[in-house]
Protein backbone atom coordinates (compact mmCIF):
# COMPACT_ATOMS: atom_id res chain seq x y z
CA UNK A 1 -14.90 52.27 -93.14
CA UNK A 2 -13.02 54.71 -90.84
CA UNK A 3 -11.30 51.47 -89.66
CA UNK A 4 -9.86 49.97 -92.63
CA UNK A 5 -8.89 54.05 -92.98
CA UNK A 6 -7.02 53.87 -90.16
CA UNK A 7 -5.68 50.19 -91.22
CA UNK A 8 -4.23 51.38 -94.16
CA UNK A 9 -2.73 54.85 -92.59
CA UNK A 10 -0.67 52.82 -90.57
CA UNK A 11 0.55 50.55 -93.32
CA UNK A 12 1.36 53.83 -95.71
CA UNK A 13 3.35 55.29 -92.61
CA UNK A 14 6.21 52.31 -92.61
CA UNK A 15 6.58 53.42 -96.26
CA UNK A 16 5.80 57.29 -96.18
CA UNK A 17 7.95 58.80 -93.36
CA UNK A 18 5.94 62.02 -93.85
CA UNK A 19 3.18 61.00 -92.41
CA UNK A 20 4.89 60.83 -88.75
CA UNK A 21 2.13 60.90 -85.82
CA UNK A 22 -0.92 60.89 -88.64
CA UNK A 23 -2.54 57.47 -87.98
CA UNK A 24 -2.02 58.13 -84.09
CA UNK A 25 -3.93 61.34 -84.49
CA UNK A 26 -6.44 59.92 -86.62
CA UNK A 27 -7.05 56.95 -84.11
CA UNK A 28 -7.28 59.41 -81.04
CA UNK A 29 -10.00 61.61 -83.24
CA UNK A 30 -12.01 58.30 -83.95
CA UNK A 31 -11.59 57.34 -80.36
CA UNK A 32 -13.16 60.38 -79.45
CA UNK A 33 -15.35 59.92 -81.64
CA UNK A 34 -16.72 57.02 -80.82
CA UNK A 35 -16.84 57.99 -76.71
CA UNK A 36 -19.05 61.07 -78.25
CA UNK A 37 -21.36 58.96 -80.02
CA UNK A 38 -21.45 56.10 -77.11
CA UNK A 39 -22.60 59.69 -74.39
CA UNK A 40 -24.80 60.78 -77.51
CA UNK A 41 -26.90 57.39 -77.20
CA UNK A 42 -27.12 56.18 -73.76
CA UNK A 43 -26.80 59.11 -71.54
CA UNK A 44 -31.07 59.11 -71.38
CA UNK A 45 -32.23 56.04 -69.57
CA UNK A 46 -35.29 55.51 -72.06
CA UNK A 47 -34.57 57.90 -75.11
CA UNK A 48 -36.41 55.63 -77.65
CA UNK A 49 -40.31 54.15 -77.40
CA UNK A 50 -41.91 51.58 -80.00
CA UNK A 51 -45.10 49.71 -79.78
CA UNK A 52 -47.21 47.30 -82.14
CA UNK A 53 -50.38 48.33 -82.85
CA UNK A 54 -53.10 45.89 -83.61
CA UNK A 55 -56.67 44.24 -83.33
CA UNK A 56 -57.22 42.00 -80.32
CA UNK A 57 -57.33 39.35 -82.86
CA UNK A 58 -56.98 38.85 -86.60
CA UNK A 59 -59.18 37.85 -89.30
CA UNK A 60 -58.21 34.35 -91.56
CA UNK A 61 -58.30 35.21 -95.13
CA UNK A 62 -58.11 38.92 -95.39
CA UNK A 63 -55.66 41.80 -94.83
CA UNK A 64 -55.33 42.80 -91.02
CA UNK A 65 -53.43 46.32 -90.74
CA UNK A 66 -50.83 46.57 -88.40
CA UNK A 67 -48.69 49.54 -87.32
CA UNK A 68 -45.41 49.99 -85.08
CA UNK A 69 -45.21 53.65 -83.29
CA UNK A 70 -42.20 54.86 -83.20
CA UNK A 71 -41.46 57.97 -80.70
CA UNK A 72 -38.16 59.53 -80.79
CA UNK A 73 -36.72 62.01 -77.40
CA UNK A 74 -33.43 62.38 -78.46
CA UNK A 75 -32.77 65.58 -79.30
CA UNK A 76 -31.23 65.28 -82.17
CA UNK A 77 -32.72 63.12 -85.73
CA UNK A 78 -31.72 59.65 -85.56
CA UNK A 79 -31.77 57.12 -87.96
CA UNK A 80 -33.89 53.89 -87.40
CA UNK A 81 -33.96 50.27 -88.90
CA UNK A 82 -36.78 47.98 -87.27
CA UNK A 83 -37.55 44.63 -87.43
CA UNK A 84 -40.51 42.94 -86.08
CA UNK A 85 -40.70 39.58 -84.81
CA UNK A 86 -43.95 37.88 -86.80
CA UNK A 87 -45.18 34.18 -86.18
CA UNK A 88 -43.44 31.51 -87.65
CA UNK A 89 -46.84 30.62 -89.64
CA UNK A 90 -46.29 33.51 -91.64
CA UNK A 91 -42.73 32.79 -93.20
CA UNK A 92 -41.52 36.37 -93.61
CA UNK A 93 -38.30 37.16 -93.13
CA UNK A 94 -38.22 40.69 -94.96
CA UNK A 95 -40.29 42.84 -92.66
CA UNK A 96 -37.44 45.11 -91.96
CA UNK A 97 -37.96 48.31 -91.71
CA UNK A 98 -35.79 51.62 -92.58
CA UNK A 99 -36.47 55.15 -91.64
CA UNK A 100 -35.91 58.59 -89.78
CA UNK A 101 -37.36 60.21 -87.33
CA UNK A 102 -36.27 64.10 -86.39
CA UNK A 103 -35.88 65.26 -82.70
CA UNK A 104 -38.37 64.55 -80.36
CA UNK A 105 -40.40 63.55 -83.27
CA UNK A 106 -42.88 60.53 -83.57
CA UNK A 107 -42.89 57.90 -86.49
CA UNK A 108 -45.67 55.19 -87.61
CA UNK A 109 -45.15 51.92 -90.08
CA UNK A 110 -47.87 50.60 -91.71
CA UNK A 111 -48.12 47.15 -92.95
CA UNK A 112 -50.38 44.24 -92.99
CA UNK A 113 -50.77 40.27 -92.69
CA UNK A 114 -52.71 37.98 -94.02
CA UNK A 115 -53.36 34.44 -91.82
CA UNK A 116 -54.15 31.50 -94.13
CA UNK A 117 -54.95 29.43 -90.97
CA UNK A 118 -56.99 29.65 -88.24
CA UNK A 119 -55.46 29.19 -84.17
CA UNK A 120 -52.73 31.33 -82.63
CA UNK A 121 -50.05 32.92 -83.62
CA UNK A 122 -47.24 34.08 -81.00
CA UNK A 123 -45.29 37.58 -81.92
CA UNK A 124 -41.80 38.04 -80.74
CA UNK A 125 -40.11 41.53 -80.29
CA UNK A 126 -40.08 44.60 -81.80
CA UNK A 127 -36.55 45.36 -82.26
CA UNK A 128 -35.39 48.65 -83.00
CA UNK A 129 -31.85 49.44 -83.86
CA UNK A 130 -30.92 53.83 -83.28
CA UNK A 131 -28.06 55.63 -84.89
CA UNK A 132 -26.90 58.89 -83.71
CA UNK A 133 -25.69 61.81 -86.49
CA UNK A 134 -22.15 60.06 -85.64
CA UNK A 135 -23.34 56.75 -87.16
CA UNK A 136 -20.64 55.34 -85.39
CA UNK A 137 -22.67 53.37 -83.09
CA UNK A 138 -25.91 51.38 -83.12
CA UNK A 139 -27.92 51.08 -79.55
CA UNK A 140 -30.42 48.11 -79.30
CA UNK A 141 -33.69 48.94 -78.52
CA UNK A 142 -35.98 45.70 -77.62
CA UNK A 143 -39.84 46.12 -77.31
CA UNK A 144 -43.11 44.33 -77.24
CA UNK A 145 -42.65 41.14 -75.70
CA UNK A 146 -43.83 37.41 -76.63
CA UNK A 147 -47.78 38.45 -77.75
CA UNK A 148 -50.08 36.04 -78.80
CA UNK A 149 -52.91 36.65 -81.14
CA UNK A 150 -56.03 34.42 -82.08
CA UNK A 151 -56.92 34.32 -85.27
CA UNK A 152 -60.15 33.83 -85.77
CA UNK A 153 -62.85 32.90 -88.98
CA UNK A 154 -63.03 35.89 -91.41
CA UNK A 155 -64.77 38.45 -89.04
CA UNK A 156 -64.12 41.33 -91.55
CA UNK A 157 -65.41 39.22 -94.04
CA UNK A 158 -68.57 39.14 -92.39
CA UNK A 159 -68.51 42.54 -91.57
CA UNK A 160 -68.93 43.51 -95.42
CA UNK A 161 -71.83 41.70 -95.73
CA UNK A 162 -73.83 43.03 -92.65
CA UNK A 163 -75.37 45.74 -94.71
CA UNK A 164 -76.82 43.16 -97.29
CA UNK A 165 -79.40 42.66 -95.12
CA UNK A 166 -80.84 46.41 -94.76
CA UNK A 167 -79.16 48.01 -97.83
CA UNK A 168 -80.41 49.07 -101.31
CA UNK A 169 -77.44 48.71 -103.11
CA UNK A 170 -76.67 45.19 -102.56
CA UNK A 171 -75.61 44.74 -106.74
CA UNK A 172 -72.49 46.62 -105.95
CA UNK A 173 -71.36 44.05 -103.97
CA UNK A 174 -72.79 41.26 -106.14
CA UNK A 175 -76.39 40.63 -104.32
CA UNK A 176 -78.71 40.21 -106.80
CA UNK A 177 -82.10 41.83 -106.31
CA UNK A 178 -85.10 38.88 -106.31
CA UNK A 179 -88.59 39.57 -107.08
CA UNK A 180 -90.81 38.35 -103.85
CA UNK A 181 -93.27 35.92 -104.52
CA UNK A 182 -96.88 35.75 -103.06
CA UNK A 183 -97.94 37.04 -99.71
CA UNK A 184 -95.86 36.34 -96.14
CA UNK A 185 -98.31 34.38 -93.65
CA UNK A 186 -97.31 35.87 -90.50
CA UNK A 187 -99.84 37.44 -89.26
CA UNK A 188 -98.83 40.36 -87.00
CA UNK A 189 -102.31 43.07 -85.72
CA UNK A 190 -105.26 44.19 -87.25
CA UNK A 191 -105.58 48.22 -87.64
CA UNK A 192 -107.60 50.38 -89.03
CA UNK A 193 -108.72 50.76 -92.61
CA UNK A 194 -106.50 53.48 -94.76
CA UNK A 195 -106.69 54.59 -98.34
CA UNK A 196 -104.05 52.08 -100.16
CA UNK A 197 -104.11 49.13 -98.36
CA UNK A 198 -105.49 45.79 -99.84
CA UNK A 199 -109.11 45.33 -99.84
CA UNK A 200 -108.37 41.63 -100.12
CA UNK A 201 -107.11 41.79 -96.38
CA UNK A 202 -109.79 43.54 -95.28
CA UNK A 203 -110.99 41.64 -91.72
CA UNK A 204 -114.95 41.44 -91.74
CA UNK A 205 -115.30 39.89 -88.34
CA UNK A 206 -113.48 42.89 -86.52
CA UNK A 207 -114.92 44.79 -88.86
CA UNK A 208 -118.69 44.15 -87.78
CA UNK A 209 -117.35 44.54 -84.08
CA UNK A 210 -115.74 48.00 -84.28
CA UNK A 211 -118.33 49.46 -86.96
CA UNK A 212 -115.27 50.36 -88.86
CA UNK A 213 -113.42 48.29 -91.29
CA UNK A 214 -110.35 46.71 -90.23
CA UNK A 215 -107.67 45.17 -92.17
CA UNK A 216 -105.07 42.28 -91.06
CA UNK A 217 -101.30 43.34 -91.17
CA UNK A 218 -98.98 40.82 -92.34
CA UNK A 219 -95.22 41.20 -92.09
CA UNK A 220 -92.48 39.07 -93.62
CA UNK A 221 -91.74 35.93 -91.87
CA UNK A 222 -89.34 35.31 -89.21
CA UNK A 223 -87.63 33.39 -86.72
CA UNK A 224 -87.09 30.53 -89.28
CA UNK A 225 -83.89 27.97 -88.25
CA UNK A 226 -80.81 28.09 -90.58
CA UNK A 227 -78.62 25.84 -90.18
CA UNK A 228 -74.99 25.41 -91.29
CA UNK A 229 -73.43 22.02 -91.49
CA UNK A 230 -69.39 22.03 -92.00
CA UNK A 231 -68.00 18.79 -93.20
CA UNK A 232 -64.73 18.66 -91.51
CA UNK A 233 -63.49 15.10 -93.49
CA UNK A 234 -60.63 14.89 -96.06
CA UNK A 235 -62.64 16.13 -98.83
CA UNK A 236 -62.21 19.64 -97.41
CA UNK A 237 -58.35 19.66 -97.00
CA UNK A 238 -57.96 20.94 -100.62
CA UNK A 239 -56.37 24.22 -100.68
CA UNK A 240 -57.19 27.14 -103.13
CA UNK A 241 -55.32 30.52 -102.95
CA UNK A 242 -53.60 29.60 -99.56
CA UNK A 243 -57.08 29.07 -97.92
CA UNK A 244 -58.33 25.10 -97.19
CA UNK A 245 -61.86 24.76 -98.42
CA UNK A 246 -62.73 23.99 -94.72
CA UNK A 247 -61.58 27.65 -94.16
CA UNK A 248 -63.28 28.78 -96.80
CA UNK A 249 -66.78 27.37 -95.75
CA UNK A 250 -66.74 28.53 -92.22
CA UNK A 251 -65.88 32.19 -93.10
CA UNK A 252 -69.00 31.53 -95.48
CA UNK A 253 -71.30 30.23 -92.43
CA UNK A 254 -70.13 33.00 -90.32
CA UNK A 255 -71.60 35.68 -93.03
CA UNK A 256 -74.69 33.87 -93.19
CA UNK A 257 -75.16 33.04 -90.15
CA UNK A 258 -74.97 36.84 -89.58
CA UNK A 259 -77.16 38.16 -92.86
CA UNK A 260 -79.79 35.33 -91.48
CA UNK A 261 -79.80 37.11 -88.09
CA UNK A 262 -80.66 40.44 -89.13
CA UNK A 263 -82.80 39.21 -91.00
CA UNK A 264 -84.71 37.82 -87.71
CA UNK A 265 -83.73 34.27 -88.22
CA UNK A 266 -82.32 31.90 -85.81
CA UNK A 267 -79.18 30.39 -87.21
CA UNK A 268 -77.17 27.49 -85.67
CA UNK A 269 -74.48 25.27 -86.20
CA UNK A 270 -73.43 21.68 -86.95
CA UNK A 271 -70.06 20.65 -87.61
CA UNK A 272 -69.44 16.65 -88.84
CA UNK A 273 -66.42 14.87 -89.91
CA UNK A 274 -65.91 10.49 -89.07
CA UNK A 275 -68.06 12.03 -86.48
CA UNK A 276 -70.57 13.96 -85.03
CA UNK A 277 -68.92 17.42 -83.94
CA UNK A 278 -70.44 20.41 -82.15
CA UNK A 279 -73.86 21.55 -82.52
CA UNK A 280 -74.92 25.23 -81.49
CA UNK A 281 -78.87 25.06 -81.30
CA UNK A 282 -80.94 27.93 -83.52
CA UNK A 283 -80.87 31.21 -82.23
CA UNK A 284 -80.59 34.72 -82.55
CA UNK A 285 -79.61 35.70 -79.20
CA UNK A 286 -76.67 38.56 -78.51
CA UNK A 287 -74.05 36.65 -78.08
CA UNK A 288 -75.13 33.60 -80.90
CA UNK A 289 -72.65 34.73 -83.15
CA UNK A 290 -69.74 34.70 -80.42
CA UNK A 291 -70.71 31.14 -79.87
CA UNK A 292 -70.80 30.17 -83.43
CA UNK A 293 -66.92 32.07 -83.72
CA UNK A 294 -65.31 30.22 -80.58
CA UNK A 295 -66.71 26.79 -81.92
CA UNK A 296 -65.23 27.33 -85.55
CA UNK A 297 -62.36 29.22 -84.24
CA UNK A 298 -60.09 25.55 -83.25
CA UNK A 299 -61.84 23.49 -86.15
CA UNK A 300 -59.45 21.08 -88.31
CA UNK A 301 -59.57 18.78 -91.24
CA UNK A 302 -59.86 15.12 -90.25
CA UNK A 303 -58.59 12.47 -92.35
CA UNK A 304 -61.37 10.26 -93.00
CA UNK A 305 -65.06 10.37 -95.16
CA UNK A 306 -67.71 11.82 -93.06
CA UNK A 307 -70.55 10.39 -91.52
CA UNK A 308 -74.00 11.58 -92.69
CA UNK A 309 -75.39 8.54 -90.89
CA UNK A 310 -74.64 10.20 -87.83
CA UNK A 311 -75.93 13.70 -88.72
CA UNK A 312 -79.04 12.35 -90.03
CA UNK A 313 -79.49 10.59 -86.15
CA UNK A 314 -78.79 13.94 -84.91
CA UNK A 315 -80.91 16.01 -87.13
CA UNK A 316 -84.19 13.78 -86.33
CA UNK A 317 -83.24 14.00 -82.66
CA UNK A 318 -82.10 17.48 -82.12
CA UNK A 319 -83.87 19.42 -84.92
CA UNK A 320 -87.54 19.70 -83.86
CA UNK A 321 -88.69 22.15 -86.26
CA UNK A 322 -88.36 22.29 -90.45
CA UNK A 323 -85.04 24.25 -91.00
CA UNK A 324 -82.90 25.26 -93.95
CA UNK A 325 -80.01 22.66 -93.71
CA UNK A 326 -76.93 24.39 -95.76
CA UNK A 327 -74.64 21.70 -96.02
CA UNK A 328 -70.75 22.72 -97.15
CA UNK A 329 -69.22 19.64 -98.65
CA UNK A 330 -67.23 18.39 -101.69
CA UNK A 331 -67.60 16.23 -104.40
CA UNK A 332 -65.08 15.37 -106.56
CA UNK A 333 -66.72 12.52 -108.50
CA UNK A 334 -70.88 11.29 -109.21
CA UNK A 335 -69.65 8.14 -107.21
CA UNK A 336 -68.51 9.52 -104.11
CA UNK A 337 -71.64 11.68 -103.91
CA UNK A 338 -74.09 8.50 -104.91
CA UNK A 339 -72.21 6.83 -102.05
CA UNK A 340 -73.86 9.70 -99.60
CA UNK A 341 -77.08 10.05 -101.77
CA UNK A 342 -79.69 8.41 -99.41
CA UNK A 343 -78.52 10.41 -96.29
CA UNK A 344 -79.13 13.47 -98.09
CA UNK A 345 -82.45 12.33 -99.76
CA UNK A 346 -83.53 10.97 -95.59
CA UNK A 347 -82.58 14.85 -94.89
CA UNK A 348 -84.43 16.80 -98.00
CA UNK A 349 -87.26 14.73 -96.39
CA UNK A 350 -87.75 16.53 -93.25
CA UNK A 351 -85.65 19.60 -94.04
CA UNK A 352 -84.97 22.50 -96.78
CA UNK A 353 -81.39 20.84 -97.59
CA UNK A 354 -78.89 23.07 -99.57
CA UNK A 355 -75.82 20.63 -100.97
CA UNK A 356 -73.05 23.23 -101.71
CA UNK A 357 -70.02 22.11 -102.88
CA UNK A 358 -67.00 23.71 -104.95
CA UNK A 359 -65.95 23.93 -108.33
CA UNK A 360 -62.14 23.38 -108.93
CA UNK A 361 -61.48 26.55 -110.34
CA UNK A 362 -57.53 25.32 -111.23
CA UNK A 363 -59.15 22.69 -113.60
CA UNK A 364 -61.26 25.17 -114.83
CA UNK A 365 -57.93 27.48 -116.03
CA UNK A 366 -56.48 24.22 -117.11
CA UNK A 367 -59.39 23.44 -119.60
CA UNK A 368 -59.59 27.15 -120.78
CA UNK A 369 -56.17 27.60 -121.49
CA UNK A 370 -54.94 26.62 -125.07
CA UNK A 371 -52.96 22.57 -125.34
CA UNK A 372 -49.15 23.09 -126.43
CA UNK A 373 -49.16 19.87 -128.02
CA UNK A 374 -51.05 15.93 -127.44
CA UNK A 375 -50.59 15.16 -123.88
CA UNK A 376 -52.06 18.50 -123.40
CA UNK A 377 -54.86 17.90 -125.21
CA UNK A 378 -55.60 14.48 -123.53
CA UNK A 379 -54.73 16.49 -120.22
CA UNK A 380 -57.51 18.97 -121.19
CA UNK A 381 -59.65 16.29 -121.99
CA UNK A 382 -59.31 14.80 -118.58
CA UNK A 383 -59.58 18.18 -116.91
CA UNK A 384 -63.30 18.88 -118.75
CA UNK A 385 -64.57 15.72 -118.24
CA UNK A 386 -64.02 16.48 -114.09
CA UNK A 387 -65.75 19.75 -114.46
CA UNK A 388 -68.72 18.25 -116.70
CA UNK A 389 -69.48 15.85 -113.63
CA UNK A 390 -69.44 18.49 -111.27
CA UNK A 391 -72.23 19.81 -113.39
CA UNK A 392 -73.88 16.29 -113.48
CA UNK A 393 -74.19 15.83 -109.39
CA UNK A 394 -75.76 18.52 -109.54
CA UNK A 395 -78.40 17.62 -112.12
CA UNK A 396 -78.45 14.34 -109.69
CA UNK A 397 -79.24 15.86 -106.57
CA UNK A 398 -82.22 18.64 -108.04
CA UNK A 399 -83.70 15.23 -109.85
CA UNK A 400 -84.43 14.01 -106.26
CA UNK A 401 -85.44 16.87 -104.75
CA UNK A 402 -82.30 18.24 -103.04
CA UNK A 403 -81.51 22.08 -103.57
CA UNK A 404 -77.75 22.42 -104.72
CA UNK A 405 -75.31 25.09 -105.56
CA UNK A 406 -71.68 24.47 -107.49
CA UNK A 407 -69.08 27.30 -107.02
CA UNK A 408 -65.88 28.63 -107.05
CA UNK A 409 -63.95 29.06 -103.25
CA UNK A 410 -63.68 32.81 -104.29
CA UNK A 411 -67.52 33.35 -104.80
CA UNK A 412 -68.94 31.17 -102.34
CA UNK A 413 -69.88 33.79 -99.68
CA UNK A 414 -71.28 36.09 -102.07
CA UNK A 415 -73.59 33.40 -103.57
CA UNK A 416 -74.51 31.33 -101.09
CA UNK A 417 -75.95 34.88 -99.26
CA UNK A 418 -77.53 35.30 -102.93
CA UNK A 419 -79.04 31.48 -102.28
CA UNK A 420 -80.34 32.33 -98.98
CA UNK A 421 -82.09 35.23 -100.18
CA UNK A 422 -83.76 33.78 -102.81
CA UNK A 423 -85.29 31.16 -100.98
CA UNK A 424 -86.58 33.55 -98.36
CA UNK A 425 -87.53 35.40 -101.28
CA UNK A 426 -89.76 32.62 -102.38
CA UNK A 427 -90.83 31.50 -99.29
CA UNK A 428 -89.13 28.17 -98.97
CA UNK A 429 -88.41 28.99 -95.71
């Protein structure tokens, strides 16, 4: 602006005598000006300070909050614009950033990211451009240099559920409360006889030793094997809300891999695709859960059908002791699951096997929503008759003895944790 000023000062002056030594005035003032504002900017070696501010890692799926510190020692208020460099797996070009900070004062932006895939993601620079009172001028600021982040399965997901395990108010979150069935049959010490506690346990033998009656304690069992089993083939590639089912199922095994732990299981992990993948035995040592993180952290799709011949092999071999198998597949059709129908029957065999797969919750608006004219109708026709055989594989599989569970992506954690419970509830497990 003060340029094309100046521009058109000189132009007036071949037409308006008057004006004499104006525009030479004017262009010594702005001049000046501009030496001011260059001394006003750089005469402090580091004036300006900006950082990034984040976890050591992110979490796929969910919002991860991330703030840029800004710390201004000029003395005067400047006026900032900031953009920050994000990972090209992120396609945003619009996190730029306007604002002011006062003298020697200190500034934060708040913002967050959401990773759709797992893997790593490389951050460029912070850059921050500073404007002095002047405005004349704009000093570069570059901070924060290449940074790269892992992103790993949904560790704040599973994070929410850790209280399921020990907390009362598991409906807010959508845990339904299940009745326990019968008695638990592990037996932990016989003590002493108090008023209240269950004749029926009452322990004769002891009691005709000590001359006192004794009763046998029982606690709920534990130490049972959970096991989930990720199918990594082309079934799984499907995305729903930016998330591939894949990604969706091992955020899910993560949760319940850590509900099951606190609740003194072991839980391992077997992932299968054209394959046999990794297997992380039973346990509920310290670092189990690390273990199961790093091996799901690099998992991919694969292109072809899976091979349950392979994971039945493996199970007989490798699985010693009757587990709960929970199985995350998909079925689109009664054919394609018939097709895999004796592996899973060889499994339920030996094993508590769990068959969950997803309901396509885009057909499911489809078939709700109200048909514009025929083709939508015959559209809607198609769409209903996909959901109705979800609903018949699973009539299939519970005829032969095979547990199974049908939801949507969004609500698989919560009720597959729901699933889990209820079989511990009943002790199935």
């Amino acid at each position: 602006m003060c340029l094309g000023l100046l521009v058109l000062l000189f132009m007036l002056r071949f037409f308006l005598g008057w004006l004499g030594d104006v525009p030479k005035i004017a262009l010594a003032v702005f001049c000046m000006l501009i030496v001011l504002d260059l001394w006003l900017l750089y005469r402090q070696k580091k004036p300006f300070e900006a950082s990034r501010q984040s976890a050591n890692r992110l979490s796929n799926g969910d919002e991860n909050p991330i703030a840029i510190r800004l710390s201004n020692r000029y003395p005067f208020a400047v006026q900032v614009r900031v953009i920050d460099e994000l990972p090209f797996q992120f396609q945003l070009r619009d996190k730029d950033f306007r604002t002011s900070i006062a003298a020697n004062g200190i500034r934060s932006i708040h913002f967050s990211l959401r990773p759709v895939k797992r893997g790593e993601y490389a951050f460029g620079y912070t850059r921050v451009f500073v404007r002095s009172p002047l405005g004349l001028l704009v000093r570069r600021f570059n901070f924060d240099g290449a940074r790269v982040l892992p992103v790993y399965p949904s560790f704040l997901h599973m994070r929410r559920y850790e209280l399921m395990a020990i907390s009362p108010h598991l409906q807010e979150l959508g845990i339904k409360k299940i009745r326990k069935i019968g008695q638990s049959t592990e037996f932990e010490q016989i003590k002493n006889y108090v008023t209240g506690d269950d004749i029926r346990k009452i322990n004769w033998k002891a009691t005709a030793r000590r001359g006192d009656l004794m009763v046998n304690n029982y606690i709920d069992e534990r130490a049972q094997h959970i096991y989930c089993v990720v199918d990594k083939s082309r079934v799984m590639r499907m995305p729903f809300n930016g998330l591939s089912l894949l990604d969706y199922a091992i955020n899910a095994s993560v949760a319940l891999c850590k509900v099951a732990m606190m609740k003194e299981d072991k839980a391992g992990l077997i992932t299968l695709s054209e394959k046999l993948g990794t297997i992380v035995p039973a346990d509920r040592k310290a670092g189990q859960l690390g273990n199961i993180l790093e091996v799901l952290y690099r998992e991919k799709t694969r292109y072809l059908e899976s091979n349950l011949d392979a994971l039945y092999a493996a199970v007989r071999t490798r699985l010693t002791q009757r587990s709960l198998l929970v199985f995350f597949t998909n079925f689109e059709s009664l054919s394609a699951m018939r097709r895999q129908l004796p592996y899973l029957r060889k499994l339920a065999r030996f094993h508590l096997l769990l068959v969950v797969f997803f309901e396509n919750s885009e057909l499911r608006t489809l078939a709700g929503t109200a048909a514009p004219d025929t083709e939508g109708i015959y559209t809607q026709a198609i769409a209903e008759k996909f959901l109705n055989e979800k609903k018949l594989i699973v009539q299939e599989l519970r005829q032969h003895g095979i547990l199974a569970l049908l939801t949507a992506p969004e609500n698989l954690t919560i009720n597959i944790i729901n699933e889990y419970l209820a079989l511990k509830a009943r002790n199935r497990i």
